[in-house]
C-alpha atoms as a PDB file:
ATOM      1  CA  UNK A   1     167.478  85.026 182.315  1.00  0.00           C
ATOM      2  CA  UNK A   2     166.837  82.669 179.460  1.00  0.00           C
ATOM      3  CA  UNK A   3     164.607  79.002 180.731  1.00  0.00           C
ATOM      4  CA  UNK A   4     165.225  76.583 178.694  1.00  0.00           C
ATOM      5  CA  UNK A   5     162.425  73.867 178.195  1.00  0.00           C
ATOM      6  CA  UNK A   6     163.766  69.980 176.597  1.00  0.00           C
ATOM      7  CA  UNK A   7     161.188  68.044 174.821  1.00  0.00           C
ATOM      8  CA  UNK A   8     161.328  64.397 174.031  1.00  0.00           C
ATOM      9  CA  UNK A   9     159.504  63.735 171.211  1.00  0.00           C
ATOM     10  CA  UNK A  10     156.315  61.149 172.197  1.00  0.00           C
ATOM     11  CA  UNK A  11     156.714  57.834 171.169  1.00  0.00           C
ATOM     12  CA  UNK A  12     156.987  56.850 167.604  1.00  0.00           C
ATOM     13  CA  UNK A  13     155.783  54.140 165.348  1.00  0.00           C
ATOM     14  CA  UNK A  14     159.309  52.798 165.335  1.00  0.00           C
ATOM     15  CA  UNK A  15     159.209  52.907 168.867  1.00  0.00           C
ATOM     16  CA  UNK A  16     156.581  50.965 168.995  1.00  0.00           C
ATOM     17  CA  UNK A  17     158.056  48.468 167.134  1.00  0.00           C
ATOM     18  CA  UNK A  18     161.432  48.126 168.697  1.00  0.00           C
ATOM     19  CA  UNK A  19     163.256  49.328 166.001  1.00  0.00           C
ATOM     20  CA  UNK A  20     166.400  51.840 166.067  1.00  0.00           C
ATOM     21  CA  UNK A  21     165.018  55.177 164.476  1.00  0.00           C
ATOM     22  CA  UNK A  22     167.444  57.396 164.041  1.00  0.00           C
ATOM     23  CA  UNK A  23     167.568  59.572 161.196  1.00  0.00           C
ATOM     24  CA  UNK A  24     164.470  57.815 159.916  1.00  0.00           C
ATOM     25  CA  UNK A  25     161.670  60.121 159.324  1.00  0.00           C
ATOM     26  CA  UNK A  26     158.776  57.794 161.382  1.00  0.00           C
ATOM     27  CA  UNK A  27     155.563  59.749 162.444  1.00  0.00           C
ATOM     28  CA  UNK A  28     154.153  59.383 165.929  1.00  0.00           C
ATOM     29  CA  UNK A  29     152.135  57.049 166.980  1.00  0.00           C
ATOM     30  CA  UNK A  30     148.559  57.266 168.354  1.00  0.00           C
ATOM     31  CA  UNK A  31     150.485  56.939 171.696  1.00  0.00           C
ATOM     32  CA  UNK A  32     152.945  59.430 170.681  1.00  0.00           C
ATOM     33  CA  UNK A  33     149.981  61.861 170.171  1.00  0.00           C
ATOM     34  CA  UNK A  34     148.662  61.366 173.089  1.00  0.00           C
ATOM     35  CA  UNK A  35     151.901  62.083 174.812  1.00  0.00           C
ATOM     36  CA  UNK A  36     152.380  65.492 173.464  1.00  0.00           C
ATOM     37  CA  UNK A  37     148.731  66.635 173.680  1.00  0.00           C
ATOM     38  CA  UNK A  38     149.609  65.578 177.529  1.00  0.00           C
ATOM     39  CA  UNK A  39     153.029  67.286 177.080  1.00  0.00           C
ATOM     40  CA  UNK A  40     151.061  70.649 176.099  1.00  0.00           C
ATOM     41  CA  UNK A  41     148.641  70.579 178.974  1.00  0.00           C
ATOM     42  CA  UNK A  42     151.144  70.047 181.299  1.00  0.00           C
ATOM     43  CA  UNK A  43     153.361  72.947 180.698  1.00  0.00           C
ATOM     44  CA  UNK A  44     150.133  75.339 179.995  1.00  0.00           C
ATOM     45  CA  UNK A  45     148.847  74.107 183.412  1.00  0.00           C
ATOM     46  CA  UNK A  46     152.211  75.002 185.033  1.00  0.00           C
ATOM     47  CA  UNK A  47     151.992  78.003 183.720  1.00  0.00           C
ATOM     48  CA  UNK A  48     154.823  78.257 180.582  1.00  0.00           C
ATOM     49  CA  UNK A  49     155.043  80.220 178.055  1.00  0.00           C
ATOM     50  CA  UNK A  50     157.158  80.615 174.998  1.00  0.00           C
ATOM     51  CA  UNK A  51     158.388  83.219 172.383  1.00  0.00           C
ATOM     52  CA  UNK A  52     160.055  80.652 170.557  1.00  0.00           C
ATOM     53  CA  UNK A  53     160.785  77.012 169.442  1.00  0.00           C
ATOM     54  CA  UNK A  54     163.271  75.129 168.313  1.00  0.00           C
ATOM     55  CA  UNK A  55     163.084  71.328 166.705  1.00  0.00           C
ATOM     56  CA  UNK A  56     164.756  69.135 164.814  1.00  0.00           C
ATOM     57  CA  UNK A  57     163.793  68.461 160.898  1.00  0.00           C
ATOM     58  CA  UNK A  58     161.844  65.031 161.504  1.00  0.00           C
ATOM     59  CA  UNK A  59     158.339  64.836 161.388  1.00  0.00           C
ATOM     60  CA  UNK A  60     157.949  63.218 164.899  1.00  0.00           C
ATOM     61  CA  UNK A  61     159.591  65.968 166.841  1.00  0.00           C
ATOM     62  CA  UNK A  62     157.756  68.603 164.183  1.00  0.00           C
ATOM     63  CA  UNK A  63     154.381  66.937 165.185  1.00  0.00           C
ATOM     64  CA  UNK A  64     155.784  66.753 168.858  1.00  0.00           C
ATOM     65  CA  UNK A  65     156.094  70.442 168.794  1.00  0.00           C
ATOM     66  CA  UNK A  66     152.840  71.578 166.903  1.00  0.00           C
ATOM     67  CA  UNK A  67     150.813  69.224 168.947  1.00  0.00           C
ATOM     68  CA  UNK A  68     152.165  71.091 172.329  1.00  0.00           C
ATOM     69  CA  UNK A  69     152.045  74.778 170.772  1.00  0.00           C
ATOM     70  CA  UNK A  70     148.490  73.773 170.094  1.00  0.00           C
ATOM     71  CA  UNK A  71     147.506  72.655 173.310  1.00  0.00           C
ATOM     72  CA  UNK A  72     149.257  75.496 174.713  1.00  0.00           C
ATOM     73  CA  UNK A  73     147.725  77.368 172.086  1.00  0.00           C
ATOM     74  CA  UNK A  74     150.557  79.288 171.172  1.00  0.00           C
ATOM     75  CA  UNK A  75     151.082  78.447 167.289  1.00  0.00           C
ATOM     76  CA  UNK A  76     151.995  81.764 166.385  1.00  0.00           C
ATOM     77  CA  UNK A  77     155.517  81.713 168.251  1.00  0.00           C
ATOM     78  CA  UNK A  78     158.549  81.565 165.365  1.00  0.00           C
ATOM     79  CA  UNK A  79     159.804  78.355 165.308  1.00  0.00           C
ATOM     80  CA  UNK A  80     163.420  76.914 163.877  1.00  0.00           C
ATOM     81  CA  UNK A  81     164.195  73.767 162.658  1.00  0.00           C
ATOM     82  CA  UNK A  82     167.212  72.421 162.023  1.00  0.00           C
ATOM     83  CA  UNK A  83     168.917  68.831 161.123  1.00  0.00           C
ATOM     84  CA  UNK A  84     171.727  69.430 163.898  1.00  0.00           C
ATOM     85  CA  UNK A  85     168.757  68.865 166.019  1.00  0.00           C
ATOM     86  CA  UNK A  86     168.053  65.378 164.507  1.00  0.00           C
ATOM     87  CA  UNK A  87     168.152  62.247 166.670  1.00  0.00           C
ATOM     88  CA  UNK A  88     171.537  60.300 166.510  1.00  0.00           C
ATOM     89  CA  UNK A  89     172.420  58.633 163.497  1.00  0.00           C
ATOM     90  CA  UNK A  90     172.321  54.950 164.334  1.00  0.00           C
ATOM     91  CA  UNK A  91     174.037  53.759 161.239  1.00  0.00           C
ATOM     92  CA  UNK A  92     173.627  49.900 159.830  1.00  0.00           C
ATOM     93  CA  UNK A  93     171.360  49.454 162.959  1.00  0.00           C
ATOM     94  CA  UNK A  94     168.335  52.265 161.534  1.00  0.00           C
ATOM     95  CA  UNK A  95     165.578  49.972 161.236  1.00  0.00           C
ATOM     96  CA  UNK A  96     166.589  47.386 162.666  1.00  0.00           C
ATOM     97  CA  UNK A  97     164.560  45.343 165.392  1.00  0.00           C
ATOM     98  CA  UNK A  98     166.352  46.018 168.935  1.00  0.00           C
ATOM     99  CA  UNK A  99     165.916  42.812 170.687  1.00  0.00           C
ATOM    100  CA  UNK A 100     166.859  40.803 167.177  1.00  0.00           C
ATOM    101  CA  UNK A 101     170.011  43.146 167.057  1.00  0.00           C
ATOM    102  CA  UNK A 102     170.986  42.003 170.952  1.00  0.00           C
ATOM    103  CA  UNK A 103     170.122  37.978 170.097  1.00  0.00           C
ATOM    104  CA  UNK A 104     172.759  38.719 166.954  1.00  0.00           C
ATOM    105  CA  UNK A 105     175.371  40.897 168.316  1.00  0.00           C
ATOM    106  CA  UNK A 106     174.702  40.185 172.424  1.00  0.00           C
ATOM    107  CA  UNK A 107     173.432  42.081 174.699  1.00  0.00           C
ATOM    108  CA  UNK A 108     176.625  43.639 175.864  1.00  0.00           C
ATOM    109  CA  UNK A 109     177.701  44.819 172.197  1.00  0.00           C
ATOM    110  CA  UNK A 110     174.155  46.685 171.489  1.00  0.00           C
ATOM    111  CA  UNK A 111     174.326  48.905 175.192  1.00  0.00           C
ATOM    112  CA  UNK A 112     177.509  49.489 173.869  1.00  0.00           C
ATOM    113  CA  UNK A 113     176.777  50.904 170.687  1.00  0.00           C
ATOM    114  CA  UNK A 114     173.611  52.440 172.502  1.00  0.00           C
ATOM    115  CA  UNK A 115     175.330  54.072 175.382  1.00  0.00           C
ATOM    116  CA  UNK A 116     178.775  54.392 174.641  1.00  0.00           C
ATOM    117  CA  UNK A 117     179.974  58.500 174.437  1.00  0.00           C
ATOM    118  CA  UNK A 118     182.596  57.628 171.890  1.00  0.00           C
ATOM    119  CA  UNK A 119     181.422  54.172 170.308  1.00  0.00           C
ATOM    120  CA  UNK A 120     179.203  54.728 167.555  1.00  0.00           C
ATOM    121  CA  UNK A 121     176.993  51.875 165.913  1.00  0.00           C
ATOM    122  CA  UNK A 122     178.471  50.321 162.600  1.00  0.00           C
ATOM    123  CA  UNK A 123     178.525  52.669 159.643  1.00  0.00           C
ATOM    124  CA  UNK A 124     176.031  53.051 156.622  1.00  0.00           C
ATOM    125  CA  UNK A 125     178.313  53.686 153.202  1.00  0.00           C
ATOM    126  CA  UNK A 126     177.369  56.178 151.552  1.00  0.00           C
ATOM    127  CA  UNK A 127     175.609  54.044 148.863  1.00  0.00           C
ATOM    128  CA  UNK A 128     173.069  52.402 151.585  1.00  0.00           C
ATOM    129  CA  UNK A 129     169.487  53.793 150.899  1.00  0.00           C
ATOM    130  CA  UNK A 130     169.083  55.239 154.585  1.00  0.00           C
ATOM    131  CA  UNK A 131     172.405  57.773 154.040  1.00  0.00           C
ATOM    132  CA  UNK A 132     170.555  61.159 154.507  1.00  0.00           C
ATOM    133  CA  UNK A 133     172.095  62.423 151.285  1.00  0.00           C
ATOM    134  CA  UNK A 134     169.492  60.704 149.732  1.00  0.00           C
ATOM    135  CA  UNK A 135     166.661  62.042 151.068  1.00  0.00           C
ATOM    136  CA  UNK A 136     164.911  65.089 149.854  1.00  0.00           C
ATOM    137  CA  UNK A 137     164.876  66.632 153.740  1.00  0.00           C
ATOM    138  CA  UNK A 138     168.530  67.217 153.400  1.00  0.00           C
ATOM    139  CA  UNK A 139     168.853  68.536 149.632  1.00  0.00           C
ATOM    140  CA  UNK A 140     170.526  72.110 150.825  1.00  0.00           C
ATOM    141  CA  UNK A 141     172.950  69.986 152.956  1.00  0.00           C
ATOM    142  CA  UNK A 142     176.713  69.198 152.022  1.00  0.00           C
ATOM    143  CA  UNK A 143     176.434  65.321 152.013  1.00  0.00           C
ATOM    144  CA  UNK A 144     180.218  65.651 153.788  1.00  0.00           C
ATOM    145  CA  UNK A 145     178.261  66.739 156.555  1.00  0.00           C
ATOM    146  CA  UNK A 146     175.721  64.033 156.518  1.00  0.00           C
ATOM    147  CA  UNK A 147     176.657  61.482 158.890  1.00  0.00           C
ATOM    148  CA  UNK A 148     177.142  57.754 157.936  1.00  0.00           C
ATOM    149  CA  UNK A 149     176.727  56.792 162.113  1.00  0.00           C
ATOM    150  CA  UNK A 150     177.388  59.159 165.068  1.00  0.00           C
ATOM    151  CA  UNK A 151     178.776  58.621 168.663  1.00  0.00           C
ATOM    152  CA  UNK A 152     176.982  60.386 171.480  1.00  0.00           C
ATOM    153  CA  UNK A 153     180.225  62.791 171.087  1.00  0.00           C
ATOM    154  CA  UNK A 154     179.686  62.831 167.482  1.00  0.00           C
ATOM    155  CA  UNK A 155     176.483  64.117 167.927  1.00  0.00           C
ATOM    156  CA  UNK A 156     177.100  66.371 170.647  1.00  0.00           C
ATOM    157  CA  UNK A 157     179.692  68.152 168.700  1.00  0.00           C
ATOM    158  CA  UNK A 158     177.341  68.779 165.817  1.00  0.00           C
ATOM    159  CA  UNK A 159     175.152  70.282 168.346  1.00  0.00           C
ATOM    160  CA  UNK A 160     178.117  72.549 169.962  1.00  0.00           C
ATOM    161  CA  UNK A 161     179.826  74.509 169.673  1.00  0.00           C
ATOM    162  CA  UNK A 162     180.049  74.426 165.415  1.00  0.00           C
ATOM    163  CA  UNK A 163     176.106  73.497 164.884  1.00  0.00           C
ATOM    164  CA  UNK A 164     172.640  74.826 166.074  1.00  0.00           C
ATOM    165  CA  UNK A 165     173.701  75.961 169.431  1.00  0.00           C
ATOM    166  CA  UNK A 166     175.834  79.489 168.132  1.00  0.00           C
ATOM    167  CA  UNK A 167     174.078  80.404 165.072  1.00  0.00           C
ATOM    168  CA  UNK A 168     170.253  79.998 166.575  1.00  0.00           C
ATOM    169  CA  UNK A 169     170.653  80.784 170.111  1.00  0.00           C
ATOM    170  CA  UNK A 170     173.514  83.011 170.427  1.00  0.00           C
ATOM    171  CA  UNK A 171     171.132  86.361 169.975  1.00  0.00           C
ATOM    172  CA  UNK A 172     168.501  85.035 172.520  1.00  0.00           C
ATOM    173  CA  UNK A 173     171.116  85.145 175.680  1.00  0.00           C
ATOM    174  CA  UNK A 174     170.710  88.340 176.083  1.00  0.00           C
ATOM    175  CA  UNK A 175     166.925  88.958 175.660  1.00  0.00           C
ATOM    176  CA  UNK A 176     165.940  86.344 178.648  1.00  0.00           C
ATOM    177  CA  UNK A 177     163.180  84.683 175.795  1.00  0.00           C
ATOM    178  CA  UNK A 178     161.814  81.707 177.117  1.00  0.00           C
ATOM    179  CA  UNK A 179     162.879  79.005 174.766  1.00  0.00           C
ATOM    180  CA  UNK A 180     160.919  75.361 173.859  1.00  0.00           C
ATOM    181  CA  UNK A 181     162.812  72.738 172.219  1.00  0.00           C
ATOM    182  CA  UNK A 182     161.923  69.541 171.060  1.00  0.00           C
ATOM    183  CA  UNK A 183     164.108  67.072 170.690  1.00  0.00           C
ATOM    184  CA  UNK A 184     164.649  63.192 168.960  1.00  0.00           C
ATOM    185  CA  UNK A 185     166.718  61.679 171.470  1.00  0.00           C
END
């Protein structure tokens, strides 16, 4: 039997700040640190293991996940990344401050955009600095792929069945691996 283990990422600088994050590439923060070095000592004191990990392409879930192999000292396991695994595009609203967004928009509108399965947040065009196509993480990506915003269906369908979920854990059904994934939701 395959165990699945779901990561958060710890908190980022953006989180710190409010802000929406999304595809932004934002480090952790010293709190963030602190969260996965707690996140690794946790799991190694319940006793997991893993044979592999899986993250997305930002460098807050990629620190998430080193931090916790560390701890767990267990560096050596392969380990997958892949941008299907990124946190939900937040359009217009990346960077932004939440609590100025609400005071603009209301309250109502933002937990909309936030929460809503098949509302997503106001689009980027494709000119806007913060499309992905523009950044060097995504170079070896079809920029029709890219997203401009993404629903919570949106980014579920990305996920599965046509993204990460087939092509990376398809062969590990069978083999009952424990799996570690860390996530920027």
């Amino acid at each position: 039997m395959i165990k699945l283990v779901l990561l958060r990422h710890g908190e980022s600088v953006w989180n710190k700040e409010n802000r929406f994050t999304g595809w932004t590439d934002v480090d952790l923060s010293e709190k963030g640190v602190a969260e996965a070095k707690q996140a690794g000592v946790t799991l190694k004191e319940k006793g997991f293991t893993f044979d592999m990990a899986f993250t997305s392409v930002l460098k807050r879930a990629i620190r998430t996940l080193e931090i916790v192999l560390d701890e767990m000292a267990l560096k050596d396991i392969p380990v997958f990344k892949s941008w299907r695994l990124n946190e939900r595009h937040y359009g217009a609203l990346q960077g932004l401050n939440k609590a100025e967004t609400a005071q603009q928009y209301g309250e109502k509108q933002v937990a909309i955009w936030r929460r809503s399965y098949t509302i997503a947040p106001p689009s980027l065009t494709r000119e806007d600095s913060r499309f992905p196509g523009h950044d060097p993480l995504y170079k070896d990506v079809n920029s029709d792929d890219l997203p401009l915003t993404e629903s919570l269906k949106i980014q579920w369908k990305d996920f599965y069945p046509t993204g990460i979920a087939p092509s990376s854990l398809f062969y590990v059904r069978k083999s009952g691996y424990l799996l570690l994934l860390t996530a920027t939701v």
